[in-house]
C-alpha atoms as a PDB file:
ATOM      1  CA  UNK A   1     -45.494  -8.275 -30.948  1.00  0.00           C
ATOM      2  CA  UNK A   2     -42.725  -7.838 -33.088  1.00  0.00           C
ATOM      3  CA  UNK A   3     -40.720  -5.242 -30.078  1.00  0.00           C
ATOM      4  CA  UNK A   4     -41.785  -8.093 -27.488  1.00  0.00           C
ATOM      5  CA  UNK A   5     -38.754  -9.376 -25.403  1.00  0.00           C
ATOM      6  CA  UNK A   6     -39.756 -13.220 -27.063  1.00  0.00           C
ATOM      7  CA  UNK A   7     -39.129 -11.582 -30.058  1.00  0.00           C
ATOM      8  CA  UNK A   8     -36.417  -9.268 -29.783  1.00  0.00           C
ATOM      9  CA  UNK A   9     -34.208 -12.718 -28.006  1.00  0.00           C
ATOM     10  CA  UNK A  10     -35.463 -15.375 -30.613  1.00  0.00           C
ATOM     11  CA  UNK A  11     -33.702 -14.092 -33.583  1.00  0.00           C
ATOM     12  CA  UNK A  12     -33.720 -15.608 -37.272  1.00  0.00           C
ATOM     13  CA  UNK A  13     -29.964 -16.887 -36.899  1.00  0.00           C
ATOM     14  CA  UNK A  14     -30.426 -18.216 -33.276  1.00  0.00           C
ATOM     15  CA  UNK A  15     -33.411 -20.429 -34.689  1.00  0.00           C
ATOM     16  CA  UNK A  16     -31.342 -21.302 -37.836  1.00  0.00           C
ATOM     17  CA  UNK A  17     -28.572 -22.676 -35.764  1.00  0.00           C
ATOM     18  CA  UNK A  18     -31.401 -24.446 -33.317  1.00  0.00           C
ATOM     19  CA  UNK A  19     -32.349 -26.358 -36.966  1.00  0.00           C
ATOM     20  CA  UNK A  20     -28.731 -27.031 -37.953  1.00  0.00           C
ATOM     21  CA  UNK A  21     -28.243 -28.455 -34.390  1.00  0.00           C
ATOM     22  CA  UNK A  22     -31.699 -30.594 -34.653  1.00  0.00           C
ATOM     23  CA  UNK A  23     -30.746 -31.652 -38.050  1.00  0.00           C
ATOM     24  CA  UNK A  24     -27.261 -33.055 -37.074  1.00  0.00           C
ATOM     25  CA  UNK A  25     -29.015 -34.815 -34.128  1.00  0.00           C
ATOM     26  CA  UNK A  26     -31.261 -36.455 -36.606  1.00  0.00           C
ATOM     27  CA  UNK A  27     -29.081 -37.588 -39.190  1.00  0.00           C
ATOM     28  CA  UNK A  28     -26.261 -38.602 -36.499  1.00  0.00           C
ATOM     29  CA  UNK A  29     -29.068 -41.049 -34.934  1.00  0.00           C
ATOM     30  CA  UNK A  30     -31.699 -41.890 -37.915  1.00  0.00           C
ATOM     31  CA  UNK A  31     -28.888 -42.047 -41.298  1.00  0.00           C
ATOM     32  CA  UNK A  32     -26.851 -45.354 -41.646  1.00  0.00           C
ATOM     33  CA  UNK A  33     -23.150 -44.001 -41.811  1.00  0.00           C
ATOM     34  CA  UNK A  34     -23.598 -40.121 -41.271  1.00  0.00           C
ATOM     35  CA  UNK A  35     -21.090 -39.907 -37.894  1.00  0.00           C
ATOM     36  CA  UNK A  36     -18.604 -41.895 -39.974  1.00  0.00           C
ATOM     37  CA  UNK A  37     -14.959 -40.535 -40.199  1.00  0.00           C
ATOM     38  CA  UNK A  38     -14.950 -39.982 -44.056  1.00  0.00           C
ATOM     39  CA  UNK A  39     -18.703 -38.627 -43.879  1.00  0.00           C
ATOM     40  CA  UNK A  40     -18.065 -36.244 -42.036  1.00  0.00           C
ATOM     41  CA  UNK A  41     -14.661 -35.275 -42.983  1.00  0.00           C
ATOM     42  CA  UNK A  42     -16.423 -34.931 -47.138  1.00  0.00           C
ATOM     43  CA  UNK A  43     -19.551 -32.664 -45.514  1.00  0.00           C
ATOM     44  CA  UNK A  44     -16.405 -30.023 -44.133  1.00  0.00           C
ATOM     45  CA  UNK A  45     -14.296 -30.508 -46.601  1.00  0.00           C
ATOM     46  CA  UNK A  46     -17.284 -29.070 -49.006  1.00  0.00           C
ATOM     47  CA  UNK A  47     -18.077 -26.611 -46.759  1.00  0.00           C
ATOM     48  CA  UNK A  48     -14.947 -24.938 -46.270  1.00  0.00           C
ATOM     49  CA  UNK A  49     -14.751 -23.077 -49.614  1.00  0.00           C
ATOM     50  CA  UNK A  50     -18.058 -21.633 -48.506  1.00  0.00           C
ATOM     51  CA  UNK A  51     -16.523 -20.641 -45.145  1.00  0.00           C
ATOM     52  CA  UNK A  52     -13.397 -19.220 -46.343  1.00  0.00           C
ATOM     53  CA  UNK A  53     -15.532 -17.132 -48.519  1.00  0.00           C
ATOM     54  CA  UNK A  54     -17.506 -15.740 -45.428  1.00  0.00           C
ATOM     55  CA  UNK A  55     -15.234 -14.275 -43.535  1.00  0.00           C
ATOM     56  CA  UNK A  56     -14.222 -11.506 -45.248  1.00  0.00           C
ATOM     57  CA  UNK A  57     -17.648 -10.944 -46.812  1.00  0.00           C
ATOM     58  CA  UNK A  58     -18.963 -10.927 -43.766  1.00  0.00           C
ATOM     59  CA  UNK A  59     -16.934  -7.349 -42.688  1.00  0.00           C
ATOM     60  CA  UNK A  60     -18.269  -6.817 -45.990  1.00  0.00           C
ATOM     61  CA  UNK A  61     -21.985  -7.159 -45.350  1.00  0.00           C
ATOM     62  CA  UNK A  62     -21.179  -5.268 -42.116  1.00  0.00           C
ATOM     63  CA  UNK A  63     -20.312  -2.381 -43.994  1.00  0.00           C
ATOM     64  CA  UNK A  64     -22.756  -2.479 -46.387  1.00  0.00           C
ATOM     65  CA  UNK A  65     -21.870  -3.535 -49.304  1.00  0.00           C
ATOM     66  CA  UNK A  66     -22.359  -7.534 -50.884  1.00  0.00           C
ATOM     67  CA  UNK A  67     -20.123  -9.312 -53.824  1.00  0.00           C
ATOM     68  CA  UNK A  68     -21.860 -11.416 -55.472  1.00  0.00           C
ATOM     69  CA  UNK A  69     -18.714 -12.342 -57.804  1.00  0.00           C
ATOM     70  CA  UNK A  70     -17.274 -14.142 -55.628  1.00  0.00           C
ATOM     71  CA  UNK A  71     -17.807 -17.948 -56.997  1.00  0.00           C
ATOM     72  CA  UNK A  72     -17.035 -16.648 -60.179  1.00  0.00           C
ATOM     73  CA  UNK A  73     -13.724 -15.029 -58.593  1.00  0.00           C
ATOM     74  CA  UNK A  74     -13.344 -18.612 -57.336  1.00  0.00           C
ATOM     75  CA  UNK A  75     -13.821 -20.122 -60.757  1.00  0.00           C
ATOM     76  CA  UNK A  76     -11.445 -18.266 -62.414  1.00  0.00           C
ATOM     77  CA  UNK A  77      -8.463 -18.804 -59.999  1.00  0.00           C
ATOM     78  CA  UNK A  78      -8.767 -22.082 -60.475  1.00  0.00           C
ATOM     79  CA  UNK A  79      -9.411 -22.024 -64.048  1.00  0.00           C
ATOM     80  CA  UNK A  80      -5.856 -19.981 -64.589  1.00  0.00           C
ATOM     81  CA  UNK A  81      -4.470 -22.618 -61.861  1.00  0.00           C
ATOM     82  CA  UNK A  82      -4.888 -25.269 -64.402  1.00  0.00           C
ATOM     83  CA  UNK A  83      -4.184 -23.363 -67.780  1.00  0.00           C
ATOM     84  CA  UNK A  84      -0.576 -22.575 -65.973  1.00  0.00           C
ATOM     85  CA  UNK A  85      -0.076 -25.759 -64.501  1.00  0.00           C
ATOM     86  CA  UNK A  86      -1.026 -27.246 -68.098  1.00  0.00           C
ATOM     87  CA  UNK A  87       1.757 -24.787 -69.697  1.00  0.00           C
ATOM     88  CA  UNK A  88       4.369 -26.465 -67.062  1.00  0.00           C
ATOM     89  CA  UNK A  89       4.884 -23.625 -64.249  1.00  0.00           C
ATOM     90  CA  UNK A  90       5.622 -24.486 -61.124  1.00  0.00           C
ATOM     91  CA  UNK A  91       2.848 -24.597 -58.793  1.00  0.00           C
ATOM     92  CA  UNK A  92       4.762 -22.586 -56.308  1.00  0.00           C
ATOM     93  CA  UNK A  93       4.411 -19.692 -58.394  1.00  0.00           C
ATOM     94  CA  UNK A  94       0.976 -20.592 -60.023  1.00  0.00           C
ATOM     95  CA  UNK A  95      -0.146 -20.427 -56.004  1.00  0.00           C
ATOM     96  CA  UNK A  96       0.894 -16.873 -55.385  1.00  0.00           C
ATOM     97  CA  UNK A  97      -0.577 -15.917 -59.182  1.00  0.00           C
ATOM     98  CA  UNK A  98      -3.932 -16.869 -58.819  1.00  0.00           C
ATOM     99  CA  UNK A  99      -3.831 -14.855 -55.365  1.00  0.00           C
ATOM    100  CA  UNK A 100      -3.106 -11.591 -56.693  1.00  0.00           C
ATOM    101  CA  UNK A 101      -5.676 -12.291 -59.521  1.00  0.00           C
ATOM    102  CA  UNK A 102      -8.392 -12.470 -56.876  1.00  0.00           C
ATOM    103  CA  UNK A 103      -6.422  -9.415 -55.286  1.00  0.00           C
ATOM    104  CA  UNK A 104      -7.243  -7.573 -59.304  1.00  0.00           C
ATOM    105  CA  UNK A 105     -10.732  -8.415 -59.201  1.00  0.00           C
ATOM    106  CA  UNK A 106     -11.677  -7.040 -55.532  1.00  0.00           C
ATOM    107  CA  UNK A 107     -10.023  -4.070 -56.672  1.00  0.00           C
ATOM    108  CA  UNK A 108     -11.991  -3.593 -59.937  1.00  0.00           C
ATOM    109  CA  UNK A 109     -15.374  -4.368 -57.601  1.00  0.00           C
ATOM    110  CA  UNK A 110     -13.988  -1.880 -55.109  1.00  0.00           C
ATOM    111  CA  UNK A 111     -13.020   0.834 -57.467  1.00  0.00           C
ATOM    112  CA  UNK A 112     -16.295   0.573 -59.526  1.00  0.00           C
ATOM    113  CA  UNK A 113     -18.709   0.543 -56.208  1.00  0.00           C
ATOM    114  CA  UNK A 114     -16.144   3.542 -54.081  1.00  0.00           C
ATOM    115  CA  UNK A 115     -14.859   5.690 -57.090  1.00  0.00           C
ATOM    116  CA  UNK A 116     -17.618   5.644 -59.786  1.00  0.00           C
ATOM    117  CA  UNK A 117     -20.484   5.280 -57.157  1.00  0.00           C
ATOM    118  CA  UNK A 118     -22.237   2.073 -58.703  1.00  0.00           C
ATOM    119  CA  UNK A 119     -24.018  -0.081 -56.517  1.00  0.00           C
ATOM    120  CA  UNK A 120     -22.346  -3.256 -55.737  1.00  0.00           C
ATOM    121  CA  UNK A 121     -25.188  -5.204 -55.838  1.00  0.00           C
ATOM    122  CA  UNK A 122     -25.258  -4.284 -59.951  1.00  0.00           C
ATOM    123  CA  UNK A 123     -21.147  -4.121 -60.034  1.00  0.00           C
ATOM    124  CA  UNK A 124     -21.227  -7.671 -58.819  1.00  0.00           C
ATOM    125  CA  UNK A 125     -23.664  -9.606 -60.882  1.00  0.00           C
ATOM    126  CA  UNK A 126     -21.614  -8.196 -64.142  1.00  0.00           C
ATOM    127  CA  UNK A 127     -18.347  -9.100 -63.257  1.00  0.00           C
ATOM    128  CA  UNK A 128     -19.869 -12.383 -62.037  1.00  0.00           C
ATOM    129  CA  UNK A 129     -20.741 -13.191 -65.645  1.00  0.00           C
ATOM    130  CA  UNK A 130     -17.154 -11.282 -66.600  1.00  0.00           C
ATOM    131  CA  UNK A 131     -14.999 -13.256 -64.450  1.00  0.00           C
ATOM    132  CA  UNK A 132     -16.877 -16.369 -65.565  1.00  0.00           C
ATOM    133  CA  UNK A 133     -16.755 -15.663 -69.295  1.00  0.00           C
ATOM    134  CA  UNK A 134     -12.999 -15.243 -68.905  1.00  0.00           C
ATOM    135  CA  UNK A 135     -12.679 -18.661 -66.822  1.00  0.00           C
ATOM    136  CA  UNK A 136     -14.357 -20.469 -69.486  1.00  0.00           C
ATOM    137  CA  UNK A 137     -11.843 -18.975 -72.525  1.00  0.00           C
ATOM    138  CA  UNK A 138      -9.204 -19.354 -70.245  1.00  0.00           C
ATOM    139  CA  UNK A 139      -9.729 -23.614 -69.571  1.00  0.00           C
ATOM    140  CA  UNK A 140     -12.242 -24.216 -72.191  1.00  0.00           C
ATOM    141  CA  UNK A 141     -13.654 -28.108 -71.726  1.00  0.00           C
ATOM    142  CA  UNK A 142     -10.130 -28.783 -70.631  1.00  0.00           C
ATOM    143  CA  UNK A 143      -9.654 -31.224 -67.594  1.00  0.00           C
ATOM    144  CA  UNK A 144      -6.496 -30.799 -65.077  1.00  0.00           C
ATOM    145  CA  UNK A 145      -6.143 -33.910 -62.453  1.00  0.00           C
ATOM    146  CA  UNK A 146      -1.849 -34.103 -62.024  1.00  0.00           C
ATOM    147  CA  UNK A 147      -1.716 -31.534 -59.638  1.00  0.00           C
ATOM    148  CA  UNK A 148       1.529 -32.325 -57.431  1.00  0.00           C
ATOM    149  CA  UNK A 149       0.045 -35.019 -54.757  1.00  0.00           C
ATOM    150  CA  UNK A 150       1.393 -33.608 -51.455  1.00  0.00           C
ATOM    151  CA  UNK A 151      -1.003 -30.495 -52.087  1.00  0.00           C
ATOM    152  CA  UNK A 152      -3.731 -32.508 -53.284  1.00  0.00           C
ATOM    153  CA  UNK A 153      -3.223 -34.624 -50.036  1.00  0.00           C
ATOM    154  CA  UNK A 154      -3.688 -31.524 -48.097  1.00  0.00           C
ATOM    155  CA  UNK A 155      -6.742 -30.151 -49.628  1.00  0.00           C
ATOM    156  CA  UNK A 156      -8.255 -33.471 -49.524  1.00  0.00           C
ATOM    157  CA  UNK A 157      -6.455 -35.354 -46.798  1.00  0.00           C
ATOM    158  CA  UNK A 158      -7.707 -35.600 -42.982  1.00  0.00           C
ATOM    159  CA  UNK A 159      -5.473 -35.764 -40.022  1.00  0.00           C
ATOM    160  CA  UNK A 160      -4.639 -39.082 -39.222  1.00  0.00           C
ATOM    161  CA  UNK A 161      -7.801 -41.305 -39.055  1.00  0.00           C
ATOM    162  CA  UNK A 162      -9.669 -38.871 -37.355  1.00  0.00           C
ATOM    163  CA  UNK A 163     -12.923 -36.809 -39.264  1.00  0.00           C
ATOM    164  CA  UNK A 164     -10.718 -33.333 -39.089  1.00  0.00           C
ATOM    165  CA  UNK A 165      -9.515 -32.310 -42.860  1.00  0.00           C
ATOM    166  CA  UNK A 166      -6.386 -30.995 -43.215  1.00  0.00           C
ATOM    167  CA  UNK A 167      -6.872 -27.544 -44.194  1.00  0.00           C
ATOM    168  CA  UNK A 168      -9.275 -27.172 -41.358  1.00  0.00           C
ATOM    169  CA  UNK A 169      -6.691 -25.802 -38.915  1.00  0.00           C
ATOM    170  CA  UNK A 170      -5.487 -23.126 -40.823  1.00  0.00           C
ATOM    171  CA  UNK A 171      -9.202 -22.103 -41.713  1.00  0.00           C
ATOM    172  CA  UNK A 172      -9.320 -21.736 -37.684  1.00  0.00           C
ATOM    173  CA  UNK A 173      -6.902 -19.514 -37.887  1.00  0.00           C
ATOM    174  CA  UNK A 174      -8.077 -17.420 -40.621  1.00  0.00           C
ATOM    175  CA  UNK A 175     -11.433 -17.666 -38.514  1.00  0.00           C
ATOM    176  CA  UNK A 176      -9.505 -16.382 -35.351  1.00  0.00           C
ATOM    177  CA  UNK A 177      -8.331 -13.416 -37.212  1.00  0.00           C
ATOM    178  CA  UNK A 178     -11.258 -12.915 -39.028  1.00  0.00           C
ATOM    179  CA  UNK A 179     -13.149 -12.472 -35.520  1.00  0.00           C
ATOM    180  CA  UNK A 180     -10.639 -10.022 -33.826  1.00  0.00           C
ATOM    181  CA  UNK A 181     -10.550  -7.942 -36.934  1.00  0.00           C
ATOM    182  CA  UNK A 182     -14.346  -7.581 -36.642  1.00  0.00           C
ATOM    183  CA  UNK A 183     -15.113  -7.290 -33.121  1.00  0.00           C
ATOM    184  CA  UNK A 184     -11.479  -6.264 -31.549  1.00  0.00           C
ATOM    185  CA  UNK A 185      -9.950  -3.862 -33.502  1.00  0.00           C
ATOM    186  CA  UNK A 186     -10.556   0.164 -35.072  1.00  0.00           C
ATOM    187  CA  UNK A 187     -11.197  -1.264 -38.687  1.00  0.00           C
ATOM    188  CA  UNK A 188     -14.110  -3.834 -37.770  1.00  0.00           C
ATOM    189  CA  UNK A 189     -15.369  -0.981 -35.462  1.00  0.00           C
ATOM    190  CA  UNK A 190     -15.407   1.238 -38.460  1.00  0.00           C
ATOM    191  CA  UNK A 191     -17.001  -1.545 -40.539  1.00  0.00           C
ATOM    192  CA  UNK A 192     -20.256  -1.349 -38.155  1.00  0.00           C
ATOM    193  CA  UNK A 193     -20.123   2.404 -38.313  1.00  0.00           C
ATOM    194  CA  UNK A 194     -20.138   2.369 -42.041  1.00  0.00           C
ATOM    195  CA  UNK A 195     -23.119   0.148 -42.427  1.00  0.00           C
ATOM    196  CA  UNK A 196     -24.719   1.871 -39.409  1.00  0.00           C
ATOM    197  CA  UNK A 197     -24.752   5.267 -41.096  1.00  0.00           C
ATOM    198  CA  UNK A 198     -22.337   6.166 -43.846  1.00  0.00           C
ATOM    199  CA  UNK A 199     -22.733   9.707 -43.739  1.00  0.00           C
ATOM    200  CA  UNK A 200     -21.832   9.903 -40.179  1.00  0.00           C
ATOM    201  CA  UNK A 201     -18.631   7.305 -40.035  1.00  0.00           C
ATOM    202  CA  UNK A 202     -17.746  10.215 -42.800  1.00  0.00           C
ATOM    203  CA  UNK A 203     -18.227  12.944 -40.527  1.00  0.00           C
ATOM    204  CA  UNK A 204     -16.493  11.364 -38.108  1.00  0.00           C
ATOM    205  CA  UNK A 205     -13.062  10.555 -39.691  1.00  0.00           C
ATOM    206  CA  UNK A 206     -13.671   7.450 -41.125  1.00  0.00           C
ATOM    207  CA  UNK A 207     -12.675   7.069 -44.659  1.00  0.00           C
ATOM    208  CA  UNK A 208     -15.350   4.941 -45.979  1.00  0.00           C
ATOM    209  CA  UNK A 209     -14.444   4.485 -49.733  1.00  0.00           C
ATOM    210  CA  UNK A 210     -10.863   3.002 -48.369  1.00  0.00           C
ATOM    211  CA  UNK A 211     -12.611   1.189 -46.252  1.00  0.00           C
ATOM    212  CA  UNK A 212     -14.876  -0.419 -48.385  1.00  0.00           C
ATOM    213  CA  UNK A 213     -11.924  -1.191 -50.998  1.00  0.00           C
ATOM    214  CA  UNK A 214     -10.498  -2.912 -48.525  1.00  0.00           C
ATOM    215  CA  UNK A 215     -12.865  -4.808 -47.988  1.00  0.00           C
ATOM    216  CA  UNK A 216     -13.165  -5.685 -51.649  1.00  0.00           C
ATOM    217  CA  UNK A 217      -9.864  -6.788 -51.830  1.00  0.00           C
ATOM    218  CA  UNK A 218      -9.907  -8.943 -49.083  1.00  0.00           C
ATOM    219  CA  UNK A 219     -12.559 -10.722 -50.653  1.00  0.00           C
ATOM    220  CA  UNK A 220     -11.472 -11.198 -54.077  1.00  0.00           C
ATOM    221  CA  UNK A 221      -8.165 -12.679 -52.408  1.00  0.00           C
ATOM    222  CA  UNK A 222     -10.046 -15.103 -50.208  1.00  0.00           C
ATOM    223  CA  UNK A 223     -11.876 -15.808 -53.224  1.00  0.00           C
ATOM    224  CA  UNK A 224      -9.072 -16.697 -55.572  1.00  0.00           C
ATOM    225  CA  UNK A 225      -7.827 -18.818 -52.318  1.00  0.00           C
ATOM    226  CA  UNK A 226     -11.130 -20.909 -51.968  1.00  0.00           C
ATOM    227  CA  UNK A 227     -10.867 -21.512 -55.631  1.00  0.00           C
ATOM    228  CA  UNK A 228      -7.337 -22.907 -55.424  1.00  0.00           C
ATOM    229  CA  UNK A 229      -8.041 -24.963 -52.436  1.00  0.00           C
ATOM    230  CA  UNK A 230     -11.414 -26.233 -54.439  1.00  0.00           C
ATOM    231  CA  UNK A 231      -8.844 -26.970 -57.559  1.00  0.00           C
ATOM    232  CA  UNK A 232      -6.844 -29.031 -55.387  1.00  0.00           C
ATOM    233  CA  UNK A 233      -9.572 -30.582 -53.394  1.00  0.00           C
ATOM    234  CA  UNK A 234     -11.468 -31.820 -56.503  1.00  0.00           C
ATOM    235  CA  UNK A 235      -8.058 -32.837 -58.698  1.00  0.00           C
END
């Protein structure tokens, strides 16, 4: 049954987005207020971070490997966000700082998984706790809410008085790019090769540990980004 063609065309993700679509049916005609304009622009706003996260870990998961730092990752970008903005730097140059901090942390996932050999799966819960320790020393129980309101406004705001957030057209873009990397060009082919069969994208020219630390990177940087943009978002 399981090699059937039912079963080989119904796959779990095609009935998981038949339930999301079901569910948004349901709550757009059964829950008092869900369609509204600053319903739904709250439910994408929240699920952006998420989303911003995904794409790179998605190439990622493609190529076999997982991070499971990555809300941690989050957590301390915008934990150093706040302890900078709190010692009076200018948030253009806290921005691009808590970007190459995510940027460090990929790398010391990606080194520790391609050069020592470890297994990302146990790589990533430690520096999960790591990165998380160091957030909390960082901040402490402090509270930051005087971030500069024109990039508050953005994180938070919508365009116009429609549902659409702000930062929801440049996630399309990242998404754009995110989907021609993966299906359109030699490194997201080499991605599917890796996770296919690692010895063989080897054998066949494919430098896997770059590859992989790549990947790494990328994540830790769109990582540190979601974390900033949940800083700002929250206040």
């Amino acid at each position: 049954m399981a090699d059937s063609p039912l079963a080989r065309a119904v796959r779990w993700d095609t009935v998981v987005g038949a339930l999301l679509i079901v569910l948004l049916l349901f709550s757009f005609g059964f829950v008092d207020g869900f369609g509204n304009a600053l319903n739904l622009s709250f439910l994408i706003g929240n699920t952006l971070p998420i989303a911003l996260i995904a794409l790179p870990m998605t190439l990622l998961v493609v190529a076999g490997e997982i991070d499971l730092s990555v809300a941690s990752t989050a957590g301390l970008s915008g934990s150093v966000m706040g302890a900078l903005w709190n010692q009076g730097m200018a948030i253009e140059t806290i921005i691009p700082l808590c970007l190459l901090l995510g940027v460090v942390c990929g790398l010391v996932n990606g080194l520790l998984v391609t050069r020592l050999g470890l297994p990302s799966l146990a790589v990533t819960i430690g520096t999960l706790a790591a990165y998380r320790g160091i957030a909390q020393i960082v901040l402490g129980s402090d509270a930051v809410t005087d971030f500069p309101t024109q990039y508050q406004d953005f994180a938070a705001g919508r365009i116009g008085n429609t549902f659409v957030p702000q930062a929801f057209l440049p996630f399309l873009v990242l998404l754009a790019i995110a989907v021609v990397v993966l299906h359109a060009t030699p490194f997201g082919r080499s991605a599917f090769a890796v996770g296919a069969n690692e010895e063989a994208a080897r054998f066949a020219g494919i430098r896997v540990k770059r590859q992989k630390l790549i990947l790494f990177v990328a994540t830790g940087f769109m990582a540190s980004l979601t974390g900033v943009f949940w800083a700002l978002h929250y206040a």
